[in-house]
PDB file of N, CA and C in Angstrom:
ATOM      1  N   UNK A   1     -15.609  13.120   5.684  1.00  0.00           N
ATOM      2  CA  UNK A   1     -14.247  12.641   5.677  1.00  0.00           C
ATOM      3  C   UNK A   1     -14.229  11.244   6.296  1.00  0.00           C
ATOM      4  N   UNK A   2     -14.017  10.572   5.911  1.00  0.00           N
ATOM      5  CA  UNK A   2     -13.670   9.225   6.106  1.00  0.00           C
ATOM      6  C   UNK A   2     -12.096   8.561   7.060  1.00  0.00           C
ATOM      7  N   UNK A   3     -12.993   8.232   8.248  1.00  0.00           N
ATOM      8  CA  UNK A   3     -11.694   7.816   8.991  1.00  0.00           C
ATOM      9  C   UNK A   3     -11.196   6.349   9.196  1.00  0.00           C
ATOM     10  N   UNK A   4      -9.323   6.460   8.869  1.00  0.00           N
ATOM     11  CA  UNK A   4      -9.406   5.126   8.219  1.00  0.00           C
ATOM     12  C   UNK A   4      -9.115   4.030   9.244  1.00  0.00           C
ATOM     13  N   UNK A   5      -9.313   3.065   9.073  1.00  0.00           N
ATOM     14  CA  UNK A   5      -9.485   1.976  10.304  1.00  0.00           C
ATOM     15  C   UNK A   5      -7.907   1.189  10.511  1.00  0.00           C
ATOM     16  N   UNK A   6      -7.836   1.147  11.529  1.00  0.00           N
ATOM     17  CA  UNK A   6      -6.531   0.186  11.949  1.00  0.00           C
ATOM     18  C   UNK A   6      -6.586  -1.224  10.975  1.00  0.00           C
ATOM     19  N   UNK A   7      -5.206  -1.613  10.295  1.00  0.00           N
ATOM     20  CA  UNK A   7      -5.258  -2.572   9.556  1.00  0.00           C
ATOM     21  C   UNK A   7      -3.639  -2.903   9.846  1.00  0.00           C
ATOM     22  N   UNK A   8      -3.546  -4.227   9.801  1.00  0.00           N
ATOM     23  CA  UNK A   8      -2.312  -4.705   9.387  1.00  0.00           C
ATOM     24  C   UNK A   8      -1.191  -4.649   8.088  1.00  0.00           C
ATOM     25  N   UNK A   9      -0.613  -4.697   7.990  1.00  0.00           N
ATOM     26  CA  UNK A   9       0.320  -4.704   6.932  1.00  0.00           C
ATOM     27  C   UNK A   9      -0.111  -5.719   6.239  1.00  0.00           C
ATOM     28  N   UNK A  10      -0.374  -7.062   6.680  1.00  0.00           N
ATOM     29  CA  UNK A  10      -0.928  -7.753   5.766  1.00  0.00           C
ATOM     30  C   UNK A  10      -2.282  -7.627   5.079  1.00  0.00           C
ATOM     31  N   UNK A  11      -2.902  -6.852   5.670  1.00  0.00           N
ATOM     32  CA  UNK A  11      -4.099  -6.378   5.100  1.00  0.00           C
ATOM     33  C   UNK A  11      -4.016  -5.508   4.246  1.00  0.00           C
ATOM     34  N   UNK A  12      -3.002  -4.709   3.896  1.00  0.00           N
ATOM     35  CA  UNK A  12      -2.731  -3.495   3.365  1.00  0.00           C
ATOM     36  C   UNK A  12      -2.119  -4.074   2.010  1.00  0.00           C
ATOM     37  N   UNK A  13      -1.471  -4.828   2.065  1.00  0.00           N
ATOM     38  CA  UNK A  13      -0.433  -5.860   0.833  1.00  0.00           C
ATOM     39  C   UNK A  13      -1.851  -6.631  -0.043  1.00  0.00           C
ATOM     40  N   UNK A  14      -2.412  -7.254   1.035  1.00  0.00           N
ATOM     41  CA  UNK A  14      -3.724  -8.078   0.310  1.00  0.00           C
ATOM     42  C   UNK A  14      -4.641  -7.366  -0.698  1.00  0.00           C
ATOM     43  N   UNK A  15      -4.940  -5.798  -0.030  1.00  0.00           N
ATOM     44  CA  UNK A  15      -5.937  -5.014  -0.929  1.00  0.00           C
ATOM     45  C   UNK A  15      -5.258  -4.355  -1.920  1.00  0.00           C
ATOM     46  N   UNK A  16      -3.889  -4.028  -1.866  1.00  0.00           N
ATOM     47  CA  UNK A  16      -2.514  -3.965  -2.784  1.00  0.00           C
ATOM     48  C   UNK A  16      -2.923  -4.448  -4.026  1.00  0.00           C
ATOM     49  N   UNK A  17      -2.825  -5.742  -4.123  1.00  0.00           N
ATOM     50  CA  UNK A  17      -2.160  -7.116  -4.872  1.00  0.00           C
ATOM     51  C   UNK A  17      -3.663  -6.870  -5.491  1.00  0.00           C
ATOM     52  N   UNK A  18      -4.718  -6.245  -4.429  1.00  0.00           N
ATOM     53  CA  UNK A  18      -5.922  -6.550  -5.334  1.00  0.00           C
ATOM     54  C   UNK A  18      -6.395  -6.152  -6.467  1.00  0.00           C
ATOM     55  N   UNK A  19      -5.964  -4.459  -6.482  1.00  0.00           N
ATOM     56  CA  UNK A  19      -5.839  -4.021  -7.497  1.00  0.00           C
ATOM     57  C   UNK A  19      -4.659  -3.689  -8.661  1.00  0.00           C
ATOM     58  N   UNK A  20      -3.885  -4.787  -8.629  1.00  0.00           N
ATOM     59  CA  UNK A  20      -2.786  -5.089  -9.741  1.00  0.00           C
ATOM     60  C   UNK A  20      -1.157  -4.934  -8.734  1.00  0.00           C
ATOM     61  N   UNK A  21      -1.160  -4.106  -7.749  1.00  0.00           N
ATOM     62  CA  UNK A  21       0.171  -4.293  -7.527  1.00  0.00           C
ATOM     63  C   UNK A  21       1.149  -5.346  -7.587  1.00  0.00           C
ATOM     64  N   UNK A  22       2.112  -5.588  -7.477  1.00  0.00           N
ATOM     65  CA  UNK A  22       2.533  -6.990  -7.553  1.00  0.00           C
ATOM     66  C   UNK A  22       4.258  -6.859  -6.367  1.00  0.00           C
ATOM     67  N   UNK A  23       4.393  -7.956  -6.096  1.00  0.00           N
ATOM     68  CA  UNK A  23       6.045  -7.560  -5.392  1.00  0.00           C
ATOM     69  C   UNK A  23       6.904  -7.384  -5.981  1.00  0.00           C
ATOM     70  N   UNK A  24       7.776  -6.403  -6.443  1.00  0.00           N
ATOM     71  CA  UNK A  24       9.203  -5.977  -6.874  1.00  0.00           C
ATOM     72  C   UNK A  24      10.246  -6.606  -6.390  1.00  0.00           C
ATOM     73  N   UNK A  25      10.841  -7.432  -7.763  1.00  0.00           N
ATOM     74  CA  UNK A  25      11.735  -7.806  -7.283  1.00  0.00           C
ATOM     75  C   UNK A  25      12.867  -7.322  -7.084  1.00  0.00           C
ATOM     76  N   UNK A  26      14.108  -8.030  -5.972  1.00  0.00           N
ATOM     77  CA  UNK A  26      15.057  -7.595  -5.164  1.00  0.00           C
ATOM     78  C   UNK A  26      14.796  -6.386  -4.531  1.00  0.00           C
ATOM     79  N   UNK A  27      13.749  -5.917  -3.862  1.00  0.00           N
ATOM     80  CA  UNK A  27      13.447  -5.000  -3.295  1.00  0.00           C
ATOM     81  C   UNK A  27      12.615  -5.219  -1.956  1.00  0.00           C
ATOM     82  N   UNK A  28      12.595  -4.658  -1.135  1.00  0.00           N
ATOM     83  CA  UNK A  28      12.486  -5.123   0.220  1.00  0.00           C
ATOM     84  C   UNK A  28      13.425  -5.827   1.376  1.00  0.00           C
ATOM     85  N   UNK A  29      13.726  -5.548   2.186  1.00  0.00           N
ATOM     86  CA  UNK A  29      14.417  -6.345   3.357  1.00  0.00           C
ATOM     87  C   UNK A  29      13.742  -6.239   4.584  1.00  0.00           C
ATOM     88  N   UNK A  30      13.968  -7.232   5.420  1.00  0.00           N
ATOM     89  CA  UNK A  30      13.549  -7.538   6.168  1.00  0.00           C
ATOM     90  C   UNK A  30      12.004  -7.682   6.695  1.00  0.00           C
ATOM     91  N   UNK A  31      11.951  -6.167   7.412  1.00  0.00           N
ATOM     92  CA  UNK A  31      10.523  -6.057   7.450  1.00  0.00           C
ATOM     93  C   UNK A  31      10.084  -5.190   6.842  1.00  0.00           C
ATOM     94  N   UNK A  32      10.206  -4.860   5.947  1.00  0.00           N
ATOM     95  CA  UNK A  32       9.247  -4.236   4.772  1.00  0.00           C
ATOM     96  C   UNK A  32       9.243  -5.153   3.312  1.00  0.00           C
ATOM     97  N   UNK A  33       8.468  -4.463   2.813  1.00  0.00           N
ATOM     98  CA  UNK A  33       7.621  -5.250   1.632  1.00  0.00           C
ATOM     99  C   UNK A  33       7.516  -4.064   0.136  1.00  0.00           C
ATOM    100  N   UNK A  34       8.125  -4.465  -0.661  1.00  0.00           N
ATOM    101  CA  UNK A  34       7.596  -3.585  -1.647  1.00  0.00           C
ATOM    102  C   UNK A  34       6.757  -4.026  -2.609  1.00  0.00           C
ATOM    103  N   UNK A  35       5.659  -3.269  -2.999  1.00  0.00           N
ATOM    104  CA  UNK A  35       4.999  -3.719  -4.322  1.00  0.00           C
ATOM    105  C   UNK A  35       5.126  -2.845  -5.280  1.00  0.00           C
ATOM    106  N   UNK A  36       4.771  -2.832  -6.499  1.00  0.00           N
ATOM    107  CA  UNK A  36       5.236  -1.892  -7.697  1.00  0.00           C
ATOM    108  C   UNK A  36       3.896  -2.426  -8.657  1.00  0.00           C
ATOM    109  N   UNK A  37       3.466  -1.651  -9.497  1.00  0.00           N
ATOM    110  CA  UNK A  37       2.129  -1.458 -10.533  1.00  0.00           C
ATOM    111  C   UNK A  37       2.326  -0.249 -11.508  1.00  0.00           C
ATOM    112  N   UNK A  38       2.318  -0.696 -12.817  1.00  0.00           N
ATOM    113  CA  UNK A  38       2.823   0.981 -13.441  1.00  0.00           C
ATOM    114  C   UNK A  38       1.246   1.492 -14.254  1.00  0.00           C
ATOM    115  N   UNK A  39       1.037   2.650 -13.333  1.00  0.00           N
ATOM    116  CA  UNK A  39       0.571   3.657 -13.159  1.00  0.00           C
ATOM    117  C   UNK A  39      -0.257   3.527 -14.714  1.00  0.00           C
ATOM    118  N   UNK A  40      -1.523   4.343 -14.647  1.00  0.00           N
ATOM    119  CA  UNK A  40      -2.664   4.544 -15.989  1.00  0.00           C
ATOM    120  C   UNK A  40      -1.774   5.602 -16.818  1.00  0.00           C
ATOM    121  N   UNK A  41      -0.622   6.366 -16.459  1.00  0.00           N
ATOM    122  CA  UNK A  41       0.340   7.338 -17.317  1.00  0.00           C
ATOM    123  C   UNK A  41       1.557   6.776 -17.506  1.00  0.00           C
ATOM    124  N   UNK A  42       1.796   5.383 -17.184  1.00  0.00           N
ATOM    125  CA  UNK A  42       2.691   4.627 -17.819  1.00  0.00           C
ATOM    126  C   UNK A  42       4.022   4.902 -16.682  1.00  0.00           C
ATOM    127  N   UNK A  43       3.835   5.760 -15.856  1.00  0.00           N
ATOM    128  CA  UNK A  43       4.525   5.661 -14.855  1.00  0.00           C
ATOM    129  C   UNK A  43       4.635   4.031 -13.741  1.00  0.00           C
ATOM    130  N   UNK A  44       5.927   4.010 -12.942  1.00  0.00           N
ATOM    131  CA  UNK A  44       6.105   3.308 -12.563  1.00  0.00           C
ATOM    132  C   UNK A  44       5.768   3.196 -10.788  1.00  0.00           C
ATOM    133  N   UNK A  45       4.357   2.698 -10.066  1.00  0.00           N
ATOM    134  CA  UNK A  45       4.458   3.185  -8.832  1.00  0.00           C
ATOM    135  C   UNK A  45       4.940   2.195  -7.764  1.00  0.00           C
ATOM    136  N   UNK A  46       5.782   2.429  -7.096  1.00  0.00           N
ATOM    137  CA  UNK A  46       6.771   1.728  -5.984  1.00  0.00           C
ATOM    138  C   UNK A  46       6.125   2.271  -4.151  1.00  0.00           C
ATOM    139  N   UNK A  47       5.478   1.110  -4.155  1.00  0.00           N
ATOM    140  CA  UNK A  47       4.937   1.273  -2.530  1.00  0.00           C
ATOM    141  C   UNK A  47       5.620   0.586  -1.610  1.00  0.00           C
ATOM    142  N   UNK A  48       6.133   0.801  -0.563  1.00  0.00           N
ATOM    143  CA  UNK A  48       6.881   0.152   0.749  1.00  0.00           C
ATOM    144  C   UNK A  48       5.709  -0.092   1.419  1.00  0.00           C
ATOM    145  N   UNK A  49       5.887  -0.923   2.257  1.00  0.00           N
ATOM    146  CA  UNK A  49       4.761  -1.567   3.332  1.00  0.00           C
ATOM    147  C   UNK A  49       5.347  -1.858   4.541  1.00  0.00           C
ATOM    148  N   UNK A  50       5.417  -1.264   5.688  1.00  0.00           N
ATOM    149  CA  UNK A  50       6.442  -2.132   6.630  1.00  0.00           C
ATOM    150  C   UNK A  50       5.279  -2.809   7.788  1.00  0.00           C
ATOM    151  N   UNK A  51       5.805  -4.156   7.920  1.00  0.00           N
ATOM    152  CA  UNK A  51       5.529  -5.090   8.208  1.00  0.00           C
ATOM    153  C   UNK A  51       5.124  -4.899   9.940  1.00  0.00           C
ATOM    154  N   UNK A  52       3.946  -4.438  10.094  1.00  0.00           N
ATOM    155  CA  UNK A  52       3.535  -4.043  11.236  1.00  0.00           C
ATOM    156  C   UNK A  52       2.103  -4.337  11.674  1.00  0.00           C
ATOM    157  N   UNK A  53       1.773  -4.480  13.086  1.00  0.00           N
ATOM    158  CA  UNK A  53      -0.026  -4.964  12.823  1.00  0.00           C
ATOM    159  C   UNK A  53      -0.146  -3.904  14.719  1.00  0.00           C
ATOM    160  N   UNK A  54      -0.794  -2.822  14.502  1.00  0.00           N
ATOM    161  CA  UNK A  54      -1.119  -2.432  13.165  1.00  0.00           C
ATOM    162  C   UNK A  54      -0.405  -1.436  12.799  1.00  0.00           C
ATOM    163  N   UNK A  55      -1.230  -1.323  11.286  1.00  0.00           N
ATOM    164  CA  UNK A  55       0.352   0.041  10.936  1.00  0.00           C
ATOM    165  C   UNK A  55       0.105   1.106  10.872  1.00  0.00           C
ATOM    166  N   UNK A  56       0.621   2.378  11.763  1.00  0.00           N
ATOM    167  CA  UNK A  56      -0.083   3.572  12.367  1.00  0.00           C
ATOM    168  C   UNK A  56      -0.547   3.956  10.887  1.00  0.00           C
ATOM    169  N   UNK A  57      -1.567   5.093  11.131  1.00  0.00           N
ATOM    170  CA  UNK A  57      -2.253   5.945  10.509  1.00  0.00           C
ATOM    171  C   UNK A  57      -1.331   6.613   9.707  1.00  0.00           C
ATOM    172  N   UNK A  58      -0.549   7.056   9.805  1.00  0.00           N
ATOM    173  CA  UNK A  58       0.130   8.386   9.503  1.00  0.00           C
ATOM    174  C   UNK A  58       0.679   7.778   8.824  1.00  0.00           C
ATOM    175  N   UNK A  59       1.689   6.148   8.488  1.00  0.00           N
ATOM    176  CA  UNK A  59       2.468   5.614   7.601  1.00  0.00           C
ATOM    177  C   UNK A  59       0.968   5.228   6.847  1.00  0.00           C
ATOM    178  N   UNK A  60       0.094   5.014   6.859  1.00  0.00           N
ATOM    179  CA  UNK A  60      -0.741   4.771   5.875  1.00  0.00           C
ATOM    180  C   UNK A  60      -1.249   5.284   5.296  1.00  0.00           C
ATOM    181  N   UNK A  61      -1.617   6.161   5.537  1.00  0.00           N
ATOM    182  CA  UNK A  61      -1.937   7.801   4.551  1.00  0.00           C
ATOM    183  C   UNK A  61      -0.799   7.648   3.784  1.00  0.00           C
ATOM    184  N   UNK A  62       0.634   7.545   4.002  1.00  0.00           N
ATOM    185  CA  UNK A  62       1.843   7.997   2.848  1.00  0.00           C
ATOM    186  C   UNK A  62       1.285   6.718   2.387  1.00  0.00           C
ATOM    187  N   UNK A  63       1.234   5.529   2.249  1.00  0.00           N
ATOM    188  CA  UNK A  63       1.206   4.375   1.293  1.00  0.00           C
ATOM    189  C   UNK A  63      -0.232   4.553   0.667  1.00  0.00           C
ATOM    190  N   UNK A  64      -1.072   5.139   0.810  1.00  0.00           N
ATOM    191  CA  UNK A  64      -2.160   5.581   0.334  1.00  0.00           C
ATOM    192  C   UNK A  64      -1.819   6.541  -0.715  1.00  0.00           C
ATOM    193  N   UNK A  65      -0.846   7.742  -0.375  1.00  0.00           N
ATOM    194  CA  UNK A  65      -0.199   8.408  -1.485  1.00  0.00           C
ATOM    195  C   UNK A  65       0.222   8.602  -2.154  1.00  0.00           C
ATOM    196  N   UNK A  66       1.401   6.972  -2.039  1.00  0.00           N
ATOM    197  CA  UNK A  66       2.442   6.368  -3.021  1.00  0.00           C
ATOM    198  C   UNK A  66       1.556   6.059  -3.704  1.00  0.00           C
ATOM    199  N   UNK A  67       0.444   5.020  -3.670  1.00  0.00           N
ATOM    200  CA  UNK A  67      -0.212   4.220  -4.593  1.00  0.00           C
ATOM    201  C   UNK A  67      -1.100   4.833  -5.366  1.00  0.00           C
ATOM    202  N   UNK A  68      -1.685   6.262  -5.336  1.00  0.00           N
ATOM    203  CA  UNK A  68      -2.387   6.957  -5.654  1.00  0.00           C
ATOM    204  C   UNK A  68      -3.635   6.370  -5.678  1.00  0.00           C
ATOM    205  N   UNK A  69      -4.130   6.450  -3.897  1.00  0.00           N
ATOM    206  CA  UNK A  69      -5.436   6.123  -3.435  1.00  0.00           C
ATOM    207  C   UNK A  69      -6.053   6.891  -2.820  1.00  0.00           C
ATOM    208  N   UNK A  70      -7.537   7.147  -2.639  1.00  0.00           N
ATOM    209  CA  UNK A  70      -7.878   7.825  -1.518  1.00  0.00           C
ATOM    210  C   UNK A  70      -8.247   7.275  -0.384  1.00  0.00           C
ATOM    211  N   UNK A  71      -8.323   7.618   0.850  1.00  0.00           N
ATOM    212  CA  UNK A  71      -8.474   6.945   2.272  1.00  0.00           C
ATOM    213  C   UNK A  71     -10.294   6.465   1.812  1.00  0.00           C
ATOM    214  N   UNK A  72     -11.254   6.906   0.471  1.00  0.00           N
ATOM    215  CA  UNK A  72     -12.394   5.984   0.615  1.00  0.00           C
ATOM    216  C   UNK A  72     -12.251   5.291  -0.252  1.00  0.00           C
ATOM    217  N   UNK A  73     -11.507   5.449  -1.488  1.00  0.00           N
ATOM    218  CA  UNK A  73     -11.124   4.011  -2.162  1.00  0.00           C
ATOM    219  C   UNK A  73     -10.266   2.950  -1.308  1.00  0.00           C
ATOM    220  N   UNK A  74      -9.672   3.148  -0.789  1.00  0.00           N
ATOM    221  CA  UNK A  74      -9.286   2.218   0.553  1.00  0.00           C
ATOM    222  C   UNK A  74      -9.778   1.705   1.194  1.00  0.00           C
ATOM    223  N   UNK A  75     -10.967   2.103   1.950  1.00  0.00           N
ATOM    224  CA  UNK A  75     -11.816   1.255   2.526  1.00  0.00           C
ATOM    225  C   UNK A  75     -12.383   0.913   2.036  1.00  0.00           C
ATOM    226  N   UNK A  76     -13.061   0.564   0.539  1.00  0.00           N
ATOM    227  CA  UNK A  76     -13.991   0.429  -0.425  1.00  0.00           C
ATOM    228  C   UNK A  76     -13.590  -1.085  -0.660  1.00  0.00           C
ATOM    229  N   UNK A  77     -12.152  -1.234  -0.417  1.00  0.00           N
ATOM    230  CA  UNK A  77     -11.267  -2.294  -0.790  1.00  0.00           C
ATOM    231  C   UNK A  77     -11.726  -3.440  -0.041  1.00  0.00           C
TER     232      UNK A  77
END
């Protein structure tokens, strides 16, 4: 099992963007961030990011879930 490492929000957006996400527009305020990428089933996937360094574990596992990643394709990133 793979344990995942403290990262910033901006780090999290960067490896995002890397694999196609992109920012949604009019979406996000303040300190959060949304990106959006539609899905290999033509679905549409909508990830929040909130703007934190670093950003606990537990909100990153869910943005790991939104995006349909695993915690070692994540670090792979």
């Amino acid at each position: 099992m793979t344990k995942l490492p403290l990262v910033s929000s901006e780090d999290v957006i960067r490896k995002l963007r890397a694999i196609g996400f992109d920012y949604a527009p009019h979406r996000g305020k303040g300190s959060h961030v949304a990106l959006y990428k539609i899905g290999d089933d033509g679905n549409k996937l909508l990830v929040i990011v909130p703007r934190r360094d670093p950003v606990p574990r537990g909100t990153l596992l869910s943005i790991l879930k939104q995006a349909r990643l695993t915690k070692e394709e994540f670090v792979e990133l």
